[in-house]
N, C-alpha and C. Protein backbone atom coordinates (compact mmCIF):
# COMPACT_ATOMS: atom_id res chain seq x y z
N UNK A 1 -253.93 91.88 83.33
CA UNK A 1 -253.47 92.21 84.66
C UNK A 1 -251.95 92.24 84.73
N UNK A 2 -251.33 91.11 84.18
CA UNK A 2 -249.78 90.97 84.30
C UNK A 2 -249.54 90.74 83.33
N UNK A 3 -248.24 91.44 82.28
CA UNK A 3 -247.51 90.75 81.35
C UNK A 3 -246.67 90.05 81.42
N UNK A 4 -246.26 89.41 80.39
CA UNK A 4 -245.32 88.47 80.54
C UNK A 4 -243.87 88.67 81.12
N UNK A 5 -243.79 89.98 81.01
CA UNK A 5 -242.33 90.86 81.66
C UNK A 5 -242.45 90.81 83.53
N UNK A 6 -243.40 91.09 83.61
CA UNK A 6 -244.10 91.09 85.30
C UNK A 6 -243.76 89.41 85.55
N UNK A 7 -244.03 88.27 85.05
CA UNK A 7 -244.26 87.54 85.24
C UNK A 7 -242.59 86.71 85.04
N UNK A 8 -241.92 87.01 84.46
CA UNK A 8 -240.73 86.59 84.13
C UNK A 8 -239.59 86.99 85.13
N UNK A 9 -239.67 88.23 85.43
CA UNK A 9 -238.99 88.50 86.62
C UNK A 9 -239.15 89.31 87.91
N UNK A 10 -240.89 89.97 87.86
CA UNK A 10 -241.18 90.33 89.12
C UNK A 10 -240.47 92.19 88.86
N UNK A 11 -239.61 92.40 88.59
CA UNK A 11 -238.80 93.44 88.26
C UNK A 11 -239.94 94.57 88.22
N UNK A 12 -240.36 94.82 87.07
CA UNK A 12 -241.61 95.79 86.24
C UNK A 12 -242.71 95.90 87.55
N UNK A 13 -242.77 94.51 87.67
CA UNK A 13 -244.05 94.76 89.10
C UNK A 13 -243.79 95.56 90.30
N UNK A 14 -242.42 95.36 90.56
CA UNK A 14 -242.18 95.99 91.64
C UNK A 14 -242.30 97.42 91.62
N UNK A 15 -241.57 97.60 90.40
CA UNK A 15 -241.34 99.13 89.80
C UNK A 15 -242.82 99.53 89.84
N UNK A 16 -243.96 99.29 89.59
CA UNK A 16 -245.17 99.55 89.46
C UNK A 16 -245.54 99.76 90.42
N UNK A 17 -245.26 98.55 91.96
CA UNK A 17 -245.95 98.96 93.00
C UNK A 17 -245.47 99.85 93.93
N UNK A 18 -243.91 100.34 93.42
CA UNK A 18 -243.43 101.50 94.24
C UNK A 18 -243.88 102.48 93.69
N UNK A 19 -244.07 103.26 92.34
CA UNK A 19 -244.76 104.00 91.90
C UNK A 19 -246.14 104.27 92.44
N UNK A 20 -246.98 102.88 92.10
CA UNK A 20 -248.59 103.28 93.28
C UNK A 20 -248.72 103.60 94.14
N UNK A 21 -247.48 103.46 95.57
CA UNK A 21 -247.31 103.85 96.28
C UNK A 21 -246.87 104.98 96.43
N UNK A 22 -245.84 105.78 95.88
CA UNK A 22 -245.53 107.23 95.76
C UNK A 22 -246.82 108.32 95.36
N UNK A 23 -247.63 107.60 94.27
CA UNK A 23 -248.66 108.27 93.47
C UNK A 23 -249.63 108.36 94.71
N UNK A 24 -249.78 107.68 95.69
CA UNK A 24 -250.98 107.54 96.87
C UNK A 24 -250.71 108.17 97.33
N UNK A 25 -249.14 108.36 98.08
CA UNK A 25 -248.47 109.23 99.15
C UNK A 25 -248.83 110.77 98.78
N UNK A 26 -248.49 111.53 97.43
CA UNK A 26 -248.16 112.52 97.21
C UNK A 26 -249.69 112.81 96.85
N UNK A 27 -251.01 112.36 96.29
CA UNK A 27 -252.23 112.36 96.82
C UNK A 27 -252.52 112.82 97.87
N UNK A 28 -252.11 111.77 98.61
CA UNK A 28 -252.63 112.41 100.53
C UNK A 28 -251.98 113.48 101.23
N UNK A 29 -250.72 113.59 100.35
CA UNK A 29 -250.12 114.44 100.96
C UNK A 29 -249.80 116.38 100.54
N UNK A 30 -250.20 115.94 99.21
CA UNK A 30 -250.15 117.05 98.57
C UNK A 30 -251.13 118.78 98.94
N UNK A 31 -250.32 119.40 99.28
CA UNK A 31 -250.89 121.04 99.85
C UNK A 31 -251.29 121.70 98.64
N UNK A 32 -252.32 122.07 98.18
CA UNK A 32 -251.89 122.86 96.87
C UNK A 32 -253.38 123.76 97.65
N UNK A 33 -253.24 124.92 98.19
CA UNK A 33 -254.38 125.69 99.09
C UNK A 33 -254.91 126.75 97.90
N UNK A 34 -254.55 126.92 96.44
CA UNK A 34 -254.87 127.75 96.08
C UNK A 34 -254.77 127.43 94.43
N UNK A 35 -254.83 126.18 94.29
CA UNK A 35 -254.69 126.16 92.66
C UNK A 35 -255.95 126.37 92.12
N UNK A 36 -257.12 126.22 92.73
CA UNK A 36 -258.10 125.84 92.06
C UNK A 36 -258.65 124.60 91.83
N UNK A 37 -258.21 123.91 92.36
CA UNK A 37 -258.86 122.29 92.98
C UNK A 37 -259.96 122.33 94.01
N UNK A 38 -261.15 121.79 93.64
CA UNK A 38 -261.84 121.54 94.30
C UNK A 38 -262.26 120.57 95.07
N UNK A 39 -262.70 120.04 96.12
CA UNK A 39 -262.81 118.77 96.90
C UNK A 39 -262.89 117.85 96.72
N UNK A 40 -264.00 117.31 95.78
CA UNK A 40 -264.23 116.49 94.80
C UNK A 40 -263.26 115.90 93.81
N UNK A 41 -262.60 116.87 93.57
CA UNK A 41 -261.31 116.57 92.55
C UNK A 41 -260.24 115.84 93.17
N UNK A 42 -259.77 116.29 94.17
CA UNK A 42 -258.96 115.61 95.20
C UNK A 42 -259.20 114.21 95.70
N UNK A 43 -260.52 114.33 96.03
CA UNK A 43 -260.70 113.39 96.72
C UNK A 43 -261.58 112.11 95.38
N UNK A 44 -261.19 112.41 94.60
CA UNK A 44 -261.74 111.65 93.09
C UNK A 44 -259.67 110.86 93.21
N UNK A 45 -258.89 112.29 93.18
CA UNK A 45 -257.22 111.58 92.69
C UNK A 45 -256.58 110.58 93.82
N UNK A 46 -257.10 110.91 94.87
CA UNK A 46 -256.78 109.93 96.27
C UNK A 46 -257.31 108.63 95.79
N UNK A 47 -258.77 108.58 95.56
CA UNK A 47 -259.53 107.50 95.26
C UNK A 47 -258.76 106.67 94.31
N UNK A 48 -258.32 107.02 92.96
CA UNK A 48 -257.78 107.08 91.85
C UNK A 48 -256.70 106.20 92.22
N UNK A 49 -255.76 106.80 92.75
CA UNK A 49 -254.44 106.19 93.49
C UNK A 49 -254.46 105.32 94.39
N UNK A 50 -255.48 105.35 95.21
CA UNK A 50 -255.19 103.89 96.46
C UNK A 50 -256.35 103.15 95.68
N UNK A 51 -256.81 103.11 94.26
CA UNK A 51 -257.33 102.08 93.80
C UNK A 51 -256.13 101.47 92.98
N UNK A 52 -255.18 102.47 92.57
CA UNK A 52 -254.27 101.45 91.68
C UNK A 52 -253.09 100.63 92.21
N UNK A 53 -253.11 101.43 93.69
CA UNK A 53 -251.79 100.22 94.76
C UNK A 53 -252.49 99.68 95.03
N UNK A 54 -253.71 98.98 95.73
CA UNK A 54 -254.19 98.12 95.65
C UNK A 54 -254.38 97.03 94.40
N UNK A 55 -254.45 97.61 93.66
CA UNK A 55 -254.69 96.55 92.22
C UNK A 55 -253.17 96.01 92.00
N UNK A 56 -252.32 97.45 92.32
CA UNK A 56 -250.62 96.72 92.06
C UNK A 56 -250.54 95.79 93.04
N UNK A 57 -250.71 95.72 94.52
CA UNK A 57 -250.74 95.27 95.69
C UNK A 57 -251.20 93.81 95.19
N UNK A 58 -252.39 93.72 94.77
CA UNK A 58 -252.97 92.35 94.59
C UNK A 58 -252.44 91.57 93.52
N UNK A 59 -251.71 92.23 92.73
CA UNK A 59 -251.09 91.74 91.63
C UNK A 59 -249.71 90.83 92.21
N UNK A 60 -249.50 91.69 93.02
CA UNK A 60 -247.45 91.09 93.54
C UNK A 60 -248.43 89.94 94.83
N UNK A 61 -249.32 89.74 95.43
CA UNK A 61 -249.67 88.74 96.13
C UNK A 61 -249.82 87.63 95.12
N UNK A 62 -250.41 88.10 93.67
CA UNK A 62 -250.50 86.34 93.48
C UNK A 62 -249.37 86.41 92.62
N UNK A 63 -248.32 87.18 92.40
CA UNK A 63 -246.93 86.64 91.72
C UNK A 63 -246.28 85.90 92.66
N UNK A 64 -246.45 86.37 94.45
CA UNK A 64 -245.70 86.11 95.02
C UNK A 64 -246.34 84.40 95.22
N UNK A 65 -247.70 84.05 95.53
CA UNK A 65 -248.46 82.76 96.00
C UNK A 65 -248.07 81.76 94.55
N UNK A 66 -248.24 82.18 93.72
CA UNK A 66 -247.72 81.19 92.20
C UNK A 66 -246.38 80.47 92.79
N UNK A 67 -245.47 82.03 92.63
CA UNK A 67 -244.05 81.71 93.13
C UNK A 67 -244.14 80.28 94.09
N UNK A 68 -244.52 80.57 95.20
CA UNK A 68 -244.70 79.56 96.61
C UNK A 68 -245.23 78.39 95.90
N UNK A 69 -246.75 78.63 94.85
CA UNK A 69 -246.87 77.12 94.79
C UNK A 69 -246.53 76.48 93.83
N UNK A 70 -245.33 76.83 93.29
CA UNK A 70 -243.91 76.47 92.34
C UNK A 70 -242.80 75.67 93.46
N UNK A 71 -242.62 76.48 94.28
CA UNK A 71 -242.04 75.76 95.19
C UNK A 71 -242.42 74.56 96.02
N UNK A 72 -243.86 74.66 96.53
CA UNK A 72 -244.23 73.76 96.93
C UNK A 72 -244.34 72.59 96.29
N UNK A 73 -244.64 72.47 94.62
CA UNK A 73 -244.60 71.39 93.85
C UNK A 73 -243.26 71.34 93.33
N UNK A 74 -242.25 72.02 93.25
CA UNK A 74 -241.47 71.46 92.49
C UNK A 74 -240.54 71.00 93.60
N UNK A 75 -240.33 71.58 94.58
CA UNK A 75 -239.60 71.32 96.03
C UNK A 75 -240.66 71.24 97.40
N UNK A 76 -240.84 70.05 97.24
CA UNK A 76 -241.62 69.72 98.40
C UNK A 76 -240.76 70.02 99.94
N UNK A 77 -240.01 69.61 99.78
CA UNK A 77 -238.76 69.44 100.86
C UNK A 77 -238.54 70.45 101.45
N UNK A 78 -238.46 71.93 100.41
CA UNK A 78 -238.37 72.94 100.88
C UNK A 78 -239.21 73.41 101.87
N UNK A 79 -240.61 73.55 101.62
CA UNK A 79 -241.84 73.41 102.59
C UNK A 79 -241.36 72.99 103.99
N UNK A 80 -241.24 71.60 104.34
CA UNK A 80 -240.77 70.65 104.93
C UNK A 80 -240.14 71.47 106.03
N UNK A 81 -238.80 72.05 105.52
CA UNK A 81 -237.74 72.86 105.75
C UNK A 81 -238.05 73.48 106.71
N UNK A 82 -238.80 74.70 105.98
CA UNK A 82 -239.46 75.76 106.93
C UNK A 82 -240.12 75.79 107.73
N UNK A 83 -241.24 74.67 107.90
CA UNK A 83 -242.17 74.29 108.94
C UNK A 83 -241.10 73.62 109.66
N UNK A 84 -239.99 72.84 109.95
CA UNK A 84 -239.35 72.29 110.98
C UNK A 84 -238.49 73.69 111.77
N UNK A 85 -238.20 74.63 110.37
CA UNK A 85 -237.37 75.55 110.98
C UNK A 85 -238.11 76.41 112.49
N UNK A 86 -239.57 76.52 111.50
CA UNK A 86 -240.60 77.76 112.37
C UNK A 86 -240.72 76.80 114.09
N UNK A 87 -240.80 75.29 113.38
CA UNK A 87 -241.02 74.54 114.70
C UNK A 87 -240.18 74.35 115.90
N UNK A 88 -238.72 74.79 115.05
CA UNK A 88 -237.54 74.56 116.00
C UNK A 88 -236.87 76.27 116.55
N UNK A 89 -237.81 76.64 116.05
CA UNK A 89 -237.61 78.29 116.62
C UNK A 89 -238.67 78.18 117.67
N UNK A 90 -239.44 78.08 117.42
CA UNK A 90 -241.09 77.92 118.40
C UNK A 90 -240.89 76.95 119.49
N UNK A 91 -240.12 75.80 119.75
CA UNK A 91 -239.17 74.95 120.66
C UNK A 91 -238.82 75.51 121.22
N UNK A 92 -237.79 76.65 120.91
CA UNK A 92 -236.58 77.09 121.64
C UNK A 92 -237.46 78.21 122.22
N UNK A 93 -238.27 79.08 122.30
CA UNK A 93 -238.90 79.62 122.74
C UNK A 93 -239.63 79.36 123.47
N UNK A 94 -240.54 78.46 123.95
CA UNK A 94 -241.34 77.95 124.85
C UNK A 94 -240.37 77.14 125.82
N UNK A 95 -238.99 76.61 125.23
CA UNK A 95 -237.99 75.91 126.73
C UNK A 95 -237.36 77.11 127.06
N UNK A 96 -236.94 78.07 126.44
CA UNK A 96 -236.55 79.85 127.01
C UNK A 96 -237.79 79.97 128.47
N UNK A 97 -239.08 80.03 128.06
CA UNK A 97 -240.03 80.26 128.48
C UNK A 97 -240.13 79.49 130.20
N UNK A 98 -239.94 77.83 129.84
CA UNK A 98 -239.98 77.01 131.16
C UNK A 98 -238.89 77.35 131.85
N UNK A 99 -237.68 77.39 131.62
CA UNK A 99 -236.59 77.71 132.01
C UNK A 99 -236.79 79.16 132.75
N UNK A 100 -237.28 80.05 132.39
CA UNK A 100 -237.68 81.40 133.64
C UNK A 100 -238.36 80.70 134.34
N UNK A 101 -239.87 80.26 133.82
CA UNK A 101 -240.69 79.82 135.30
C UNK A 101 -239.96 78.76 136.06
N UNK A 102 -238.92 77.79 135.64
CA UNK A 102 -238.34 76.80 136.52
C UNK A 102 -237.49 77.85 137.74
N UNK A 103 -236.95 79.02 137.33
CA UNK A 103 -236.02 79.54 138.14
C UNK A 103 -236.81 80.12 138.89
N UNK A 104 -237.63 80.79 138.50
CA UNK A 104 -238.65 81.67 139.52
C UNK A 104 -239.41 80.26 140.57
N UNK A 105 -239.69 79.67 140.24
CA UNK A 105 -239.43 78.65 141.23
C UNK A 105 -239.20 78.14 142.10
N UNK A 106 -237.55 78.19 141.71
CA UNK A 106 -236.98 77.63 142.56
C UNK A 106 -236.72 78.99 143.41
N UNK A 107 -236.69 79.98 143.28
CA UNK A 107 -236.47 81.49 144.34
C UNK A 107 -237.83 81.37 145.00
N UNK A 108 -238.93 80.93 144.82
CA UNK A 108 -239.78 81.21 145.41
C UNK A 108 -239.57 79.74 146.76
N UNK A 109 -239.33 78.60 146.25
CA UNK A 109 -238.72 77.54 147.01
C UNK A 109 -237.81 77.62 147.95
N UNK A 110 -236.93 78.34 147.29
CA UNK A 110 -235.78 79.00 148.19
C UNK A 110 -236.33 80.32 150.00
N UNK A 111 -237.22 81.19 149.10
CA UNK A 111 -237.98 81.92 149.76
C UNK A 111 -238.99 81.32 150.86
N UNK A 112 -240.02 80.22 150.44
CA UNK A 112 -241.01 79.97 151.61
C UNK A 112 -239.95 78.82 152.36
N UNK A 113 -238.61 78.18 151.83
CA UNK A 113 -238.05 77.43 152.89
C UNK A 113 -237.35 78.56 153.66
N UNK A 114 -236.84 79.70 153.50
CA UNK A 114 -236.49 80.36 154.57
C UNK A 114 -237.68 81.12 155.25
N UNK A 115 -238.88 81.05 155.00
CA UNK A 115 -239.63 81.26 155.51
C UNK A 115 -240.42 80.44 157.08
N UNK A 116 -240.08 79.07 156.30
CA UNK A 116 -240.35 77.81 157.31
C UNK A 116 -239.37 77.52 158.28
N UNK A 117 -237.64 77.77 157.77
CA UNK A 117 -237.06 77.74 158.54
C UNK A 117 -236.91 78.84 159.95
N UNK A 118 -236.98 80.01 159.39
CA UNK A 118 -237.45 81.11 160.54
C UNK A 118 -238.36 80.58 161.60
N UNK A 119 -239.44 80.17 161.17
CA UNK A 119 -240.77 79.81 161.75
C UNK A 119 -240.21 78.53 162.52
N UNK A 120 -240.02 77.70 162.25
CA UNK A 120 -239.54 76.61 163.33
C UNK A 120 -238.36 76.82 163.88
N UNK A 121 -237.16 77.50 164.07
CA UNK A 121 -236.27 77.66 164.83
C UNK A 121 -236.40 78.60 166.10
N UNK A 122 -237.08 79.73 165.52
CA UNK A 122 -236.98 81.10 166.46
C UNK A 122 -238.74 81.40 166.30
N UNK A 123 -239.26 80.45 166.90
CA UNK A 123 -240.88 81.31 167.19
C UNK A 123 -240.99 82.36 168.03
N UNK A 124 -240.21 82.77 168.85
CA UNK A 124 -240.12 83.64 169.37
C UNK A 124 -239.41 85.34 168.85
N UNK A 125 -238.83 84.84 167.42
CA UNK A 125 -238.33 85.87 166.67
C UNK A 125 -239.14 86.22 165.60
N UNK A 126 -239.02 87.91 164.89
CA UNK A 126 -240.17 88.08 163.56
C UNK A 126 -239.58 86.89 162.30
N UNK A 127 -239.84 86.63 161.06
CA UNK A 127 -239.63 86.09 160.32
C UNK A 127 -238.37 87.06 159.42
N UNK A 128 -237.56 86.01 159.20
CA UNK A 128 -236.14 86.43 158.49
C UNK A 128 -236.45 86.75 157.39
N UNK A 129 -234.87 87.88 156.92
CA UNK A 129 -235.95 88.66 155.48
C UNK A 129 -235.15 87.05 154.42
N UNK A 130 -235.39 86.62 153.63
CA UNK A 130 -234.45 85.21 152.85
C UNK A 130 -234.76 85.77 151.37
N UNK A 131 -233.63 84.93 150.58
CA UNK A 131 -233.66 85.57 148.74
C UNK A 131 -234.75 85.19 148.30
N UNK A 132 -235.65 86.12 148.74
CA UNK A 132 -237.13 85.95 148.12
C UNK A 132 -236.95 86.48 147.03
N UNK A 133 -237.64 86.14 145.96
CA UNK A 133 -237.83 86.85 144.43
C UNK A 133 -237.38 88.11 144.46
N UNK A 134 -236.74 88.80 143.21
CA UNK A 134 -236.50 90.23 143.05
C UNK A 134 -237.90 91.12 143.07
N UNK A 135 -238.02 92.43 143.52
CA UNK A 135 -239.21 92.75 143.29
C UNK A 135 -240.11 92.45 144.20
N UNK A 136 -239.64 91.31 145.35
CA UNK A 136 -240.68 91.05 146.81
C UNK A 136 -240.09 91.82 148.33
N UNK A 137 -240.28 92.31 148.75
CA UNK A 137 -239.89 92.84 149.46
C UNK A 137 -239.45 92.22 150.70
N UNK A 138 -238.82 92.28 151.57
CA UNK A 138 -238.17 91.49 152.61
C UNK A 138 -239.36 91.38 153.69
N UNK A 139 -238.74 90.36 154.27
CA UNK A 139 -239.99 90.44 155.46
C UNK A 139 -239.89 90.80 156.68
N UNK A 140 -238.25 91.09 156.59
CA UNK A 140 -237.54 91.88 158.01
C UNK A 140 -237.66 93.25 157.65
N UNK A 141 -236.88 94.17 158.65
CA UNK A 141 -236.27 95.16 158.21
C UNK A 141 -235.60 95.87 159.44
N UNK A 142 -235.23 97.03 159.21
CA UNK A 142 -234.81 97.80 160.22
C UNK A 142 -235.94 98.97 161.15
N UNK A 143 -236.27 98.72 161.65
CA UNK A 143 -236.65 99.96 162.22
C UNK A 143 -238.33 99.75 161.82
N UNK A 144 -239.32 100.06 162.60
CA UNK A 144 -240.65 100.01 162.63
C UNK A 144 -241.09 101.07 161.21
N UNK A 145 -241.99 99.93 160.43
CA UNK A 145 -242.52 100.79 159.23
C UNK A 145 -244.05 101.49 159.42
N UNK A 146 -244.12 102.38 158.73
CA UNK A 146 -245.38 102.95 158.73
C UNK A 146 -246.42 101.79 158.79
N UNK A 147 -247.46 101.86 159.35
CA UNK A 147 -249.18 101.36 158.91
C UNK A 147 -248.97 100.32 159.87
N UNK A 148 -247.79 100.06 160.62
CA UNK A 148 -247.98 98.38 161.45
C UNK A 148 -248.07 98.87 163.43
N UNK A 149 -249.33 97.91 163.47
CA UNK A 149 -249.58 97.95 164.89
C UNK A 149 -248.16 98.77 165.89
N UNK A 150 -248.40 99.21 167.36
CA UNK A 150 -247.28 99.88 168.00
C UNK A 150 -247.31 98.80 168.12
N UNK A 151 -245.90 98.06 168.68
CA UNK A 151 -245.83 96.88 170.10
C UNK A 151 -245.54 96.18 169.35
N UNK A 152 -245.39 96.25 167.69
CA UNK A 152 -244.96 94.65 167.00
C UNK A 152 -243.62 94.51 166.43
N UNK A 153 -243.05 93.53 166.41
CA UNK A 153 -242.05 93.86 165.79
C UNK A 153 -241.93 94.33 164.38
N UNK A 154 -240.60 94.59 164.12
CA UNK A 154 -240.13 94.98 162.98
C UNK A 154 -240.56 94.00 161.83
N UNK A 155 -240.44 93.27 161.82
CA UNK A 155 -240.93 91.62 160.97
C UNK A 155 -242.08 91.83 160.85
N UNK A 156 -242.89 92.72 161.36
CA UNK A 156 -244.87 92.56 161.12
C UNK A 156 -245.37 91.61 161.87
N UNK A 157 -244.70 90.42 162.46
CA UNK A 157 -245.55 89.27 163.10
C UNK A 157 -245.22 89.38 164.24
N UNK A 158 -246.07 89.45 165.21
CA UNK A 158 -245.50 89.26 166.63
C UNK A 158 -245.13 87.95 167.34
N UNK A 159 -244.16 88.06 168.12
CA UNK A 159 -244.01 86.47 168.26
C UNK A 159 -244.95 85.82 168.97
N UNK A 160 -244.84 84.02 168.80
CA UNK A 160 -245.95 83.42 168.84
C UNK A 160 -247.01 83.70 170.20
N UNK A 161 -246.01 83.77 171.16
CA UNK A 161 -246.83 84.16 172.06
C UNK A 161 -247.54 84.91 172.35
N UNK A 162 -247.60 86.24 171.82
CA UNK A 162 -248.39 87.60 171.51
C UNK A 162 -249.44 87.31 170.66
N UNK A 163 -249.51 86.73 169.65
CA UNK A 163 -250.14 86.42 168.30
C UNK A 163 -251.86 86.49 168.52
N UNK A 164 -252.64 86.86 168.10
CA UNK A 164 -253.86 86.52 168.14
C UNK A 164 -254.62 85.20 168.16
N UNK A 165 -255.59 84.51 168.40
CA UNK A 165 -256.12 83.35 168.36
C UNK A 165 -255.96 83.01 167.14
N UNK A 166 -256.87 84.05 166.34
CA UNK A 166 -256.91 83.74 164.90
C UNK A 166 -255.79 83.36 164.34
N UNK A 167 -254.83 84.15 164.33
CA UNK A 167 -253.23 83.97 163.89
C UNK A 167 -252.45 83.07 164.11
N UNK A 168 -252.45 82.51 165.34
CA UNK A 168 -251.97 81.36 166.32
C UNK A 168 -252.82 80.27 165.05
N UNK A 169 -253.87 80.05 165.44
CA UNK A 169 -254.85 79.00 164.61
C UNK A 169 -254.18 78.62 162.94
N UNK A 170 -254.05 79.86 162.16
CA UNK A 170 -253.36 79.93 161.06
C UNK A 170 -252.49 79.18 161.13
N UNK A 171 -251.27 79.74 161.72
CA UNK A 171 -249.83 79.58 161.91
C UNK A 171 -249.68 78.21 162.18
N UNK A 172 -250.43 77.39 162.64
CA UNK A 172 -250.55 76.23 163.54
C UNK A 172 -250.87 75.07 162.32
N UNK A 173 -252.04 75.42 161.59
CA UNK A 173 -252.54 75.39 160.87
C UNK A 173 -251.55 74.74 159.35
N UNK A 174 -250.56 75.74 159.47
CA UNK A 174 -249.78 75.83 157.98
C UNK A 174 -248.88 74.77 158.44
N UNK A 175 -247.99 74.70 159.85
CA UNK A 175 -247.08 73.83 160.23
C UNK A 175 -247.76 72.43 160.14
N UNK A 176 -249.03 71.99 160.27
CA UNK A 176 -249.59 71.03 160.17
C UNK A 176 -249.81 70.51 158.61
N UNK A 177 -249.73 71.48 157.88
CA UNK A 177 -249.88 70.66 156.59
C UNK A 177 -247.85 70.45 155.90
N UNK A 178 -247.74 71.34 156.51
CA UNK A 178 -246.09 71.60 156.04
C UNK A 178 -245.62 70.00 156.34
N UNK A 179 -246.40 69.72 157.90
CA UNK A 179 -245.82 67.87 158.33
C UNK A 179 -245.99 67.05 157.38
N UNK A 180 -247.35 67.41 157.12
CA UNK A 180 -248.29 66.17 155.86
C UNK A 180 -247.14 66.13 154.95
N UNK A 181 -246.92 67.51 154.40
CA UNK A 181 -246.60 67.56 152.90
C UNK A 181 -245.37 66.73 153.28
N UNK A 182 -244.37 66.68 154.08
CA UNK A 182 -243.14 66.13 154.57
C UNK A 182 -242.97 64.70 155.14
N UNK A 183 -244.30 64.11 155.04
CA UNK A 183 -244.53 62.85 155.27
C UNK A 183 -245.00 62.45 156.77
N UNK A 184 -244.39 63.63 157.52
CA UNK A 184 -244.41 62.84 159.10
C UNK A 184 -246.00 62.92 159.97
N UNK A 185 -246.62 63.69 159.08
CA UNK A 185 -247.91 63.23 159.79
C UNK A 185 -248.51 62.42 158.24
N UNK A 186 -249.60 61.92 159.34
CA UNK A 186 -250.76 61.00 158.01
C UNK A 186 -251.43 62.10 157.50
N UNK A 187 -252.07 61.84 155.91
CA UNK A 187 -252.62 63.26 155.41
C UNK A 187 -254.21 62.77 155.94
N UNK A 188 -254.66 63.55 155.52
CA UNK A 188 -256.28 63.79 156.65
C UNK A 188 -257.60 63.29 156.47
């Protein structure tokens, strides 16, 4: 399978498996519409060729796995190395990771407290548009948008006094747990 030349410096092997690879390519790729080749023949030299990069292929996997478990016994440490490296790359990636969801977060924190603050100052006003997330759309605006009831405001919510039962009930509803969550009522 390998001589001792393959095995000494990898060199010859390589040279071999770029060759199997060219020899496959120009196989699959080769036009010849009129030599006198028949189907069979072709498809015998394709065969031919992606049997011998594969065989080169499998050859440079276990030069390369020897290699490794040369290293692994003769340099343990090295091993060591790399698994702390992969681990301390894989670290920094998953605190990359918390670090977006912490910020998105806090915009969304930022967002339902100007949401709450609207709501308890001005019940009588629609809800303020506040730096809600990029990509969320405001909750004010100018000027009456398509698809929303006549008679409501611009904000979509009508003020409290207009509001439906149902809506009223909601609304009522959310300020009551908003207390809990804030300590000043008892939870339930």
């Amino acid at each position: 399978m390998s001589t001792p030349n393959n095995e000494a410096g990898g060199g010859n092997l390589m040279d071999e498996f770029e060759e199997a690879f060219q020899a496959c390519l120009l196989s699959l790729t080769k036009q010849e519409p009129n030599s006198g080749t028949n189907k069979e023949e072709v498809e015998l030299e394709v065969q031919k060729t992606t049997n011998r990069f594969i065989d080169v292929a499998r050859q440079m996997e276990a030069f390369f796995l020897q290699k490794r478990f040369l290293v692994s016994t003769l340099k343990p440490y090295m091993l060591i190395k790399d698994e702390n490296q992969d681990l301390s790359i894989e670290i920094q990636r998953k605190e990359a990771l918390l670090q977006k969801h912490y910020n998105r977060l806090e915009e969304w924190k930022a967002c339902l407290s100007d949401v709450q603050q609207g709501v308890h100052n001005r019940p009588t006003q629609p809800m303020m548009a506040g730096p809600c997330p990029t990509g969320m759309p405001p909750m004010g605006g100018p000027g009456p948008r398509p698809g929303l009831m006549t008679g409501m405001p611009p904000g979509g919510m009508p003020p409290v006094g207009q509001m439906q039962p149902g809506q009223q009930h909601l609304l009522q509803a959310q300020q009551m747990q908003q207390l809990r969550m804030m300590g000043k009522l008892p939870p339930k």
